[in-house]
N, C-alpha and C. Protein backbone atom coordinates (compact mmCIF):
# COMPACT_ATOMS: atom_id res chain seq x y z
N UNK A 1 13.79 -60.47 -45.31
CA UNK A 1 13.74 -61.44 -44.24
C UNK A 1 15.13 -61.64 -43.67
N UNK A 2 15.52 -61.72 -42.24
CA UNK A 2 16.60 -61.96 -41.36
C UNK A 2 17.25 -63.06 -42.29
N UNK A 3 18.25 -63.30 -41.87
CA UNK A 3 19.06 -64.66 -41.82
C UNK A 3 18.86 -65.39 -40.24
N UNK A 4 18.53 -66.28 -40.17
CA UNK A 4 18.07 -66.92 -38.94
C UNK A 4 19.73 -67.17 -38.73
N UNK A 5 20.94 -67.29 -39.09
CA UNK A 5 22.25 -67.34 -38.43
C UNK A 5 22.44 -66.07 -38.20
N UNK A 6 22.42 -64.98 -38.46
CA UNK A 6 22.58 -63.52 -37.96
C UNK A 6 21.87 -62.97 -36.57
N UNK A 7 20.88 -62.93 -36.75
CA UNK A 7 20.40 -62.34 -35.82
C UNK A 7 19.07 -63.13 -35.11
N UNK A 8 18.86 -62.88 -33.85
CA UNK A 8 17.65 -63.09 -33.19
C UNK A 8 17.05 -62.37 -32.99
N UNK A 9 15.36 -61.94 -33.04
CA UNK A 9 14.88 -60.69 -32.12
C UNK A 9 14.45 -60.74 -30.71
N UNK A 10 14.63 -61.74 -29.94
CA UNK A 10 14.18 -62.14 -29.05
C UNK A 10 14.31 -60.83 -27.95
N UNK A 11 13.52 -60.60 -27.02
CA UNK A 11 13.95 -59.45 -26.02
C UNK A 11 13.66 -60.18 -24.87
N UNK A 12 14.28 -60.95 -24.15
CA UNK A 12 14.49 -61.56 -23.32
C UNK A 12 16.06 -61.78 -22.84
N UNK A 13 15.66 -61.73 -21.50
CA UNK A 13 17.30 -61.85 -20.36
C UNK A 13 17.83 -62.86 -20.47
N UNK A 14 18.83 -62.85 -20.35
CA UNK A 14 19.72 -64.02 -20.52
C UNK A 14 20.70 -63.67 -19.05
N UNK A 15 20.82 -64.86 -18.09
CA UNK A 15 21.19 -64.55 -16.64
C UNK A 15 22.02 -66.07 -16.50
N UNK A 16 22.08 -66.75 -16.94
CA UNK A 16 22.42 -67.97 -16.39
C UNK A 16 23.14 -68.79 -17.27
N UNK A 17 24.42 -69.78 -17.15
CA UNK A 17 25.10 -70.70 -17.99
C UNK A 17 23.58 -71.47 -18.94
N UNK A 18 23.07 -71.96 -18.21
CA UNK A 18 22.20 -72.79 -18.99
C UNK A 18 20.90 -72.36 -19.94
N UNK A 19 20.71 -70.73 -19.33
CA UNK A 19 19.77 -70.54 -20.48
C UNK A 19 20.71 -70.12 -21.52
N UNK A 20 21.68 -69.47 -21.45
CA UNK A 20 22.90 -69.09 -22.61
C UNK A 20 22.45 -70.53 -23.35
N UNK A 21 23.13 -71.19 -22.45
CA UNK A 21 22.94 -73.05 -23.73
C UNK A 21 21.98 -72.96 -24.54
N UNK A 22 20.54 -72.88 -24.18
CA UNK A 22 19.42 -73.05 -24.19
C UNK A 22 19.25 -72.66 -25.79
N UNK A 23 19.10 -71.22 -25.26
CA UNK A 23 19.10 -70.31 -26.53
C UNK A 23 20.07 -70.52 -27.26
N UNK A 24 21.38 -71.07 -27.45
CA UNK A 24 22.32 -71.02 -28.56
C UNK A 24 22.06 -72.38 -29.26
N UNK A 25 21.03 -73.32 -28.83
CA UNK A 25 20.65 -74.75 -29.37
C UNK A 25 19.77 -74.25 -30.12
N UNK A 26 18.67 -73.87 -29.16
CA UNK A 26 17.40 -73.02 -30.15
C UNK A 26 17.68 -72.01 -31.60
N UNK A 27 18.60 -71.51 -31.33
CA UNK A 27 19.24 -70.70 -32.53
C UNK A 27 19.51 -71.42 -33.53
N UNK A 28 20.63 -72.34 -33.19
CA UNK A 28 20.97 -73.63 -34.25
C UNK A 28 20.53 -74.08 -34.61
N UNK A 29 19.27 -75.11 -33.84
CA UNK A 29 18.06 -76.00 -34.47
C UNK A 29 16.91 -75.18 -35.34
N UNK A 30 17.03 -73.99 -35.10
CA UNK A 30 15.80 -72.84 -35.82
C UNK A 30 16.66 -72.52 -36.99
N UNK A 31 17.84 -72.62 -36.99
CA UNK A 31 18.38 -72.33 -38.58
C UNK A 31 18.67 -73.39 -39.18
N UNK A 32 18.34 -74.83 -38.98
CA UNK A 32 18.09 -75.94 -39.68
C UNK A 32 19.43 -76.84 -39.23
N UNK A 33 20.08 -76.42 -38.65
CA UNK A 33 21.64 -77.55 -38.40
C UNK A 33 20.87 -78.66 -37.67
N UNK A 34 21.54 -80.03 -37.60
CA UNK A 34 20.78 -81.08 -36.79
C UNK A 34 22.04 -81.73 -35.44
N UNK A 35 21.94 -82.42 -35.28
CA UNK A 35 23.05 -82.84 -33.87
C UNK A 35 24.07 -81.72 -33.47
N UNK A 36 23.10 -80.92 -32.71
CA UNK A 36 24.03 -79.58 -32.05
C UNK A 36 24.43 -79.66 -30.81
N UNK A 37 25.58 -79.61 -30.95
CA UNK A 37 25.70 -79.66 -28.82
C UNK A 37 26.41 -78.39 -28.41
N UNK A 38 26.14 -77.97 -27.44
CA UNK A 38 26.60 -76.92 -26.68
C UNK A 38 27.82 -77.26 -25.81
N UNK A 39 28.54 -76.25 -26.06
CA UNK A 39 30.06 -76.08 -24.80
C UNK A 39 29.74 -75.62 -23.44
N UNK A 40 30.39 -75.43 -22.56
CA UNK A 40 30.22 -74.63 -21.82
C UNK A 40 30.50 -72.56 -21.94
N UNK A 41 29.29 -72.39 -22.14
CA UNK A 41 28.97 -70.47 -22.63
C UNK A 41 29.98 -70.43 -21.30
N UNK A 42 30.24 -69.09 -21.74
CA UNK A 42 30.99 -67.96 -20.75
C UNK A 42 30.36 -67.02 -21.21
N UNK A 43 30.95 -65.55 -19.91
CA UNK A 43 29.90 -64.50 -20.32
C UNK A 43 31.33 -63.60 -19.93
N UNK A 44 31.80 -62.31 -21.25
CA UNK A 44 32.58 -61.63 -21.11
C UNK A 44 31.47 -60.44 -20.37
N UNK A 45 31.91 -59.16 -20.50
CA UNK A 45 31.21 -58.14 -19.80
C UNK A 45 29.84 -58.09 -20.99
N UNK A 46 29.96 -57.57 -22.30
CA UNK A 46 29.10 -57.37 -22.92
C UNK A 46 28.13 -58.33 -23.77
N UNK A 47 28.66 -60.21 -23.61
CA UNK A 47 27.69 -61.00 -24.72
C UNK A 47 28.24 -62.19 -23.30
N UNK A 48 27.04 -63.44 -23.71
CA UNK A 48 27.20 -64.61 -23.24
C UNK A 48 28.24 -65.08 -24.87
N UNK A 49 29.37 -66.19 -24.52
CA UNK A 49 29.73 -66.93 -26.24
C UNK A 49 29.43 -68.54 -25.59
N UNK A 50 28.68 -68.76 -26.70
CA UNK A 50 28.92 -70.07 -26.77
C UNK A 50 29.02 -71.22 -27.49
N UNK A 51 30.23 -72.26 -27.46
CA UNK A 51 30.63 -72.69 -28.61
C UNK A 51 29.98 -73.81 -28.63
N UNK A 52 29.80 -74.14 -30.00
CA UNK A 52 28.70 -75.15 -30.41
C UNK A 52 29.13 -76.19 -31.65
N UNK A 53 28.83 -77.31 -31.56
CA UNK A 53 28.87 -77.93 -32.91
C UNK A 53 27.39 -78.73 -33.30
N UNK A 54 27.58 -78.89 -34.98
CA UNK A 54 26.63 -79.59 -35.59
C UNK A 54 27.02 -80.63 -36.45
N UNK A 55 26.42 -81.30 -37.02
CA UNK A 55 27.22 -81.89 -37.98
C UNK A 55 27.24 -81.24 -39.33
N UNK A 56 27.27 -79.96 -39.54
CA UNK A 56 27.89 -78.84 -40.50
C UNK A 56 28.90 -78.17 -40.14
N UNK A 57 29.46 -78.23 -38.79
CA UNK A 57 30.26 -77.17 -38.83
C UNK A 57 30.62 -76.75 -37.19
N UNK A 58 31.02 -75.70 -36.84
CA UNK A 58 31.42 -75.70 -34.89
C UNK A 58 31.09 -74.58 -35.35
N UNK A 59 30.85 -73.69 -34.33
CA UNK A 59 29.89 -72.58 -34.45
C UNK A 59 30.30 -71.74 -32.87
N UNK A 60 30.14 -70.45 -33.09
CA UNK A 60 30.16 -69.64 -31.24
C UNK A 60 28.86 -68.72 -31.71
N UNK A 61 27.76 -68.81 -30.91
CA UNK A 61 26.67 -67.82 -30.94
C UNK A 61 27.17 -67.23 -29.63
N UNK A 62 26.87 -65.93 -29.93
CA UNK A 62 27.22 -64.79 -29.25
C UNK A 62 25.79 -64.17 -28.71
N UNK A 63 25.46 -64.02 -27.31
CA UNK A 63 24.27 -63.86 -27.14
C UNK A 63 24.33 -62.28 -26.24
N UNK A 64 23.69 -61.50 -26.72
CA UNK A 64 23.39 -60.49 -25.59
C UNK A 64 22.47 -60.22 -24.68
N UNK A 65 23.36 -60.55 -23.31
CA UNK A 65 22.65 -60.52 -22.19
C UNK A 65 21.10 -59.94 -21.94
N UNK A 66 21.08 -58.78 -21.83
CA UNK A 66 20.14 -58.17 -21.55
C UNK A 66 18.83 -58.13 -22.42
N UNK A 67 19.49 -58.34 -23.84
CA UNK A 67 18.23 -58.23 -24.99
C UNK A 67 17.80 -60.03 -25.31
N UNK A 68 18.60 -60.81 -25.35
CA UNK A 68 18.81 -62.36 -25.71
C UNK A 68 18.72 -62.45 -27.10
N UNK A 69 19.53 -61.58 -28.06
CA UNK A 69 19.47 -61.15 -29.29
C UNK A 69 20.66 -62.00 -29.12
N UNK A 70 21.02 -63.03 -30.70
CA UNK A 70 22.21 -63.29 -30.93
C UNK A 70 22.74 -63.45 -32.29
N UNK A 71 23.92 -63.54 -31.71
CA UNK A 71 24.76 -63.33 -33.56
C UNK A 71 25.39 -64.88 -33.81
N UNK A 72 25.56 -65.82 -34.59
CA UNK A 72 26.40 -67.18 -34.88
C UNK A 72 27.77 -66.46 -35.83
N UNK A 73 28.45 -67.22 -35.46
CA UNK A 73 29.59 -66.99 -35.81
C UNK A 73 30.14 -68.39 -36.69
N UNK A 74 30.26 -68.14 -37.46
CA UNK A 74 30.96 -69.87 -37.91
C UNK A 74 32.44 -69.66 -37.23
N UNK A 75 33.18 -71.20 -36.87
CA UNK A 75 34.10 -70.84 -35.87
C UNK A 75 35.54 -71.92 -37.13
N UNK A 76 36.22 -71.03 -37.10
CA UNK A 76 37.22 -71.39 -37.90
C UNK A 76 38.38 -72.62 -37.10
N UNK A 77 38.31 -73.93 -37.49
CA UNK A 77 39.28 -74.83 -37.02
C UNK A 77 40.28 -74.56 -37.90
């Protein structure tokens, strides 16, 4: 079985600041973190990042565009 922080299988587009959000909440709240808020995503050429906190931890899910597959990153303060 996946690690629900590793990976997504989702095959869906990702085109827009706010579905980036969308999906990087959904990611978080589906791997059990609770009060998650989203940053403002940016999108380099190859992934949407977007940085996130919970009350476990700050987090960047890394989303790829075209597939809406993503990776969490725990984000080192």
């Amino acid at each position: 079985m996946p690690d629900p922080l590793t990976t997504r299988d989702d095959t869906t587009e990702i085109r827009t600041k706010e579905e980036a959000a969308v999906l990087a909440y959904d990611t978080l709240t589906d791997a059990g973190h609770e009060s998650v808020a989203t940053s403002m995503p940016h999108r380099t050429r190859s992934t949407w990042i977007v940085p996130a906190t919970s009350d476990d931890g700050t987090w960047r899910v890394h989303i790829d565009p075209r597939t809406g597959k993503t990776r969490v990153v725990e984000a080192r303060t």
